[in-house]
C-alpha atoms as a PDB file:
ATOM      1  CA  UNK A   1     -35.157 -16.617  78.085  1.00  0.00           C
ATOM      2  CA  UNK A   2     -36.448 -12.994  77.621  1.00  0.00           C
ATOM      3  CA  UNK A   3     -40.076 -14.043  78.086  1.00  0.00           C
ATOM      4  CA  UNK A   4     -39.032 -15.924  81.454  1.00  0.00           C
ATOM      5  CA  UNK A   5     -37.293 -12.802  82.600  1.00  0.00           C
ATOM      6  CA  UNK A   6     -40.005 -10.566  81.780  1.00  0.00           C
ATOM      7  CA  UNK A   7     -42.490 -12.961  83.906  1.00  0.00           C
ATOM      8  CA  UNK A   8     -40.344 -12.775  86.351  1.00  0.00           C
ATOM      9  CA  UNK A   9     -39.208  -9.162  86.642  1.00  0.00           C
ATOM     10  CA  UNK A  10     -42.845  -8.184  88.793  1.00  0.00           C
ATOM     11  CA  UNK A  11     -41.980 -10.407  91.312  1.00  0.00           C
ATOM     12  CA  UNK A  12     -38.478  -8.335  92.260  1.00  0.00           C
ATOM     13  CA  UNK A  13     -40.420  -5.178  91.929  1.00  0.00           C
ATOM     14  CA  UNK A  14     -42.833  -6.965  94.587  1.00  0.00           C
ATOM     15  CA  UNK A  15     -40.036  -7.607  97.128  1.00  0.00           C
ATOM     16  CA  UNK A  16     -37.919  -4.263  96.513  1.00  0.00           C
ATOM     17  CA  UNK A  17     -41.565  -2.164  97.149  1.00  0.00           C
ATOM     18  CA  UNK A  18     -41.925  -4.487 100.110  1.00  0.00           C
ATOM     19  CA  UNK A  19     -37.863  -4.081 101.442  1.00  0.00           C
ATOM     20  CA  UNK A  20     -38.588  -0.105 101.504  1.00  0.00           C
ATOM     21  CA  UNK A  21     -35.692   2.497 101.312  1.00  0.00           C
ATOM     22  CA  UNK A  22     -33.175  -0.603 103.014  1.00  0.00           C
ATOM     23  CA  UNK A  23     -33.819  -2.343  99.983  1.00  0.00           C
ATOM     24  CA  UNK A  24     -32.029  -5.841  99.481  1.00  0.00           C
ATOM     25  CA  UNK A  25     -28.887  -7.675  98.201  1.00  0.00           C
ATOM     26  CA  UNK A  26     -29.021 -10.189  95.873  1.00  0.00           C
ATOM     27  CA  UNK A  27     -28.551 -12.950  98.188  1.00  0.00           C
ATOM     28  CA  UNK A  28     -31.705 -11.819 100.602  1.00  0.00           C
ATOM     29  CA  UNK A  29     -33.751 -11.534  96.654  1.00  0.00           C
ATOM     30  CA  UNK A  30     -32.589 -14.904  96.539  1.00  0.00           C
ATOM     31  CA  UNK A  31     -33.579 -16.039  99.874  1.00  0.00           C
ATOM     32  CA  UNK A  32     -36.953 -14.405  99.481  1.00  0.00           C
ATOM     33  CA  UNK A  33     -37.893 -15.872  95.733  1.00  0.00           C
ATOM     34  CA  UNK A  34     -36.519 -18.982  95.803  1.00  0.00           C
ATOM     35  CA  UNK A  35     -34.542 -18.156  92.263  1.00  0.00           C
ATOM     36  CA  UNK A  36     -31.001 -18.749  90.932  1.00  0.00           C
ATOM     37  CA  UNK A  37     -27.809 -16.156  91.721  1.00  0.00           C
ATOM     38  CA  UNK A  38     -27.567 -15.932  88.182  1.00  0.00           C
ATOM     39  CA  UNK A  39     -31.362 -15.294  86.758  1.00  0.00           C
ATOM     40  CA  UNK A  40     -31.887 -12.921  89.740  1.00  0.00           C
ATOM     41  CA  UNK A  41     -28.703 -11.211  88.519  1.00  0.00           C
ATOM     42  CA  UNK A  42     -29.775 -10.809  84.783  1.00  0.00           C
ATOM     43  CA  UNK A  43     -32.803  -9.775  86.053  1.00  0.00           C
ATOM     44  CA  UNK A  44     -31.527  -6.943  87.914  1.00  0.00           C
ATOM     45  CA  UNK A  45     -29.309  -6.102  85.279  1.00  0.00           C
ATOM     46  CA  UNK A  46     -32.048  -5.525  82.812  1.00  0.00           C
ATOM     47  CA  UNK A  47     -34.052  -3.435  85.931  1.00  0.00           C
ATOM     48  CA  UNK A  48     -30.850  -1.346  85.943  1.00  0.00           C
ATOM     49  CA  UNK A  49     -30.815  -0.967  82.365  1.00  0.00           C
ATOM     50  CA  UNK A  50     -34.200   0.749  82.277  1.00  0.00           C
ATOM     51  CA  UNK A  51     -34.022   2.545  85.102  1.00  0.00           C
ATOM     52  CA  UNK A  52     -36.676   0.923  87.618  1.00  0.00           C
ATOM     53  CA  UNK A  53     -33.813   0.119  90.019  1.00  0.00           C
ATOM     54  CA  UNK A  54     -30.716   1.850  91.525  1.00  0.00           C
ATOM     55  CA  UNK A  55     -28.153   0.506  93.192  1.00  0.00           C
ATOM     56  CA  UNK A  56     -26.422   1.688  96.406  1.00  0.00           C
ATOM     57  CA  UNK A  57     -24.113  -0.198  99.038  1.00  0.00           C
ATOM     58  CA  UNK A  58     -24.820  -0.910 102.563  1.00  0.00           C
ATOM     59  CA  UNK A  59     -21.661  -0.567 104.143  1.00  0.00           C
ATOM     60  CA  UNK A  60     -19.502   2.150 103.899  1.00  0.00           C
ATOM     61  CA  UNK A  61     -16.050   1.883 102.813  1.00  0.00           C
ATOM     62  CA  UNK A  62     -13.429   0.778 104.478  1.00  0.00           C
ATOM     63  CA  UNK A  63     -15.574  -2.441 106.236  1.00  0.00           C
ATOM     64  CA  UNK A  64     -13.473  -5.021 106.111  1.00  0.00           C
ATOM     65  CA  UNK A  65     -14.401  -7.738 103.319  1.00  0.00           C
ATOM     66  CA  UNK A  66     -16.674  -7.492 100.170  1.00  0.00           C
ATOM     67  CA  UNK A  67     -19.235  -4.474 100.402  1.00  0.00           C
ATOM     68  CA  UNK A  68     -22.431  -5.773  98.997  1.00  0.00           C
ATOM     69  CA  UNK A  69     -24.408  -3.824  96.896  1.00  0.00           C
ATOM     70  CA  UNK A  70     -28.091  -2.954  98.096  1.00  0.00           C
ATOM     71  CA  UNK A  71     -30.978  -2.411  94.972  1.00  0.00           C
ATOM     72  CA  UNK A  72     -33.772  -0.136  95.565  1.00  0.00           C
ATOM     73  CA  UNK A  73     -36.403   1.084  93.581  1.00  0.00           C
ATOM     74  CA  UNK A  74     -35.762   4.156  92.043  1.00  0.00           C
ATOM     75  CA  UNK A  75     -39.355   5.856  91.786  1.00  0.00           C
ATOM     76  CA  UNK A  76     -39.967   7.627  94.607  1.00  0.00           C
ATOM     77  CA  UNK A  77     -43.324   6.386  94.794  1.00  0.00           C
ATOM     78  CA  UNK A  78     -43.576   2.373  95.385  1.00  0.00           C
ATOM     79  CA  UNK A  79     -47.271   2.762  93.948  1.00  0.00           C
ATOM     80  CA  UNK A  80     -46.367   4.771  90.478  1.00  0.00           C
ATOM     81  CA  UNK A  81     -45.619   2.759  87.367  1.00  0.00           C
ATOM     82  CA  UNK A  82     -42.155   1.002  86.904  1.00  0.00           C
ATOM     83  CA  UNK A  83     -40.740   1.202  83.410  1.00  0.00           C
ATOM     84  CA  UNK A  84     -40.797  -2.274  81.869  1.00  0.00           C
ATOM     85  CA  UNK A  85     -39.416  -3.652  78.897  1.00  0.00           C
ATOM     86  CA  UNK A  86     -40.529  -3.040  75.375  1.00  0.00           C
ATOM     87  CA  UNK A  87     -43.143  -6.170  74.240  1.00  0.00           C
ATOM     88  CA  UNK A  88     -41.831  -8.508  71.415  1.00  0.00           C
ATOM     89  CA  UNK A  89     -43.740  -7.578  68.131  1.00  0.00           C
ATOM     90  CA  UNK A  90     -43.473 -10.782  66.070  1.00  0.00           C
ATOM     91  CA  UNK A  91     -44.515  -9.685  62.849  1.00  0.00           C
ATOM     92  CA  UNK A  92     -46.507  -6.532  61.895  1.00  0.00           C
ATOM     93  CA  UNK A  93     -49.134  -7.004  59.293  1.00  0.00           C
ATOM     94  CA  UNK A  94     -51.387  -3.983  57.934  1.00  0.00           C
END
């Protein structure tokens, strides 16, 4: 499941450089991959885990109703490199 993660991990770095500072919720991620509530949430977890993404919400509070939360990329620069995760090392021979 790590390996399908890790393929897929580019592709929400792709639609949070092309969201901007609004940035999206998980449901418009959703709507705008095609994926699963649940992979595009592990997959955001594991972008919050190294950094690459921050979270933020869109509505004050107070709004009536659940507030969702809104993830951004965290470099400043949409361009510079986005930490990804460690590659697998299977075995190391010398």
């Amino acid at each position: 499941m790590i390996e399908v993660l890790e393929k897929y991990i580019p592709h929400i770095i792709a639609a949070l450089t092309q969201a901007g500072p609004d940035g999206l919720t998980v449901k418009e991620l959703r709507g705008r991959l095609g994926s699963g509530e649940q992979f595009t949430r592990r997959a955001l977890t594991l972008l919050l885990a190294t950094g690459a993404v921050r979270v933020s919400h869109r509505h004050r509070p107070g709004v009536r109703g659940a507030v969702p939360r809104v993830y951004t990329l965290a470099a400043p620069n949409a361009l510079a490199p986005v930490a990804t995760l460690a590659p697998r090392r299977e075995g190391v021979t010398e």
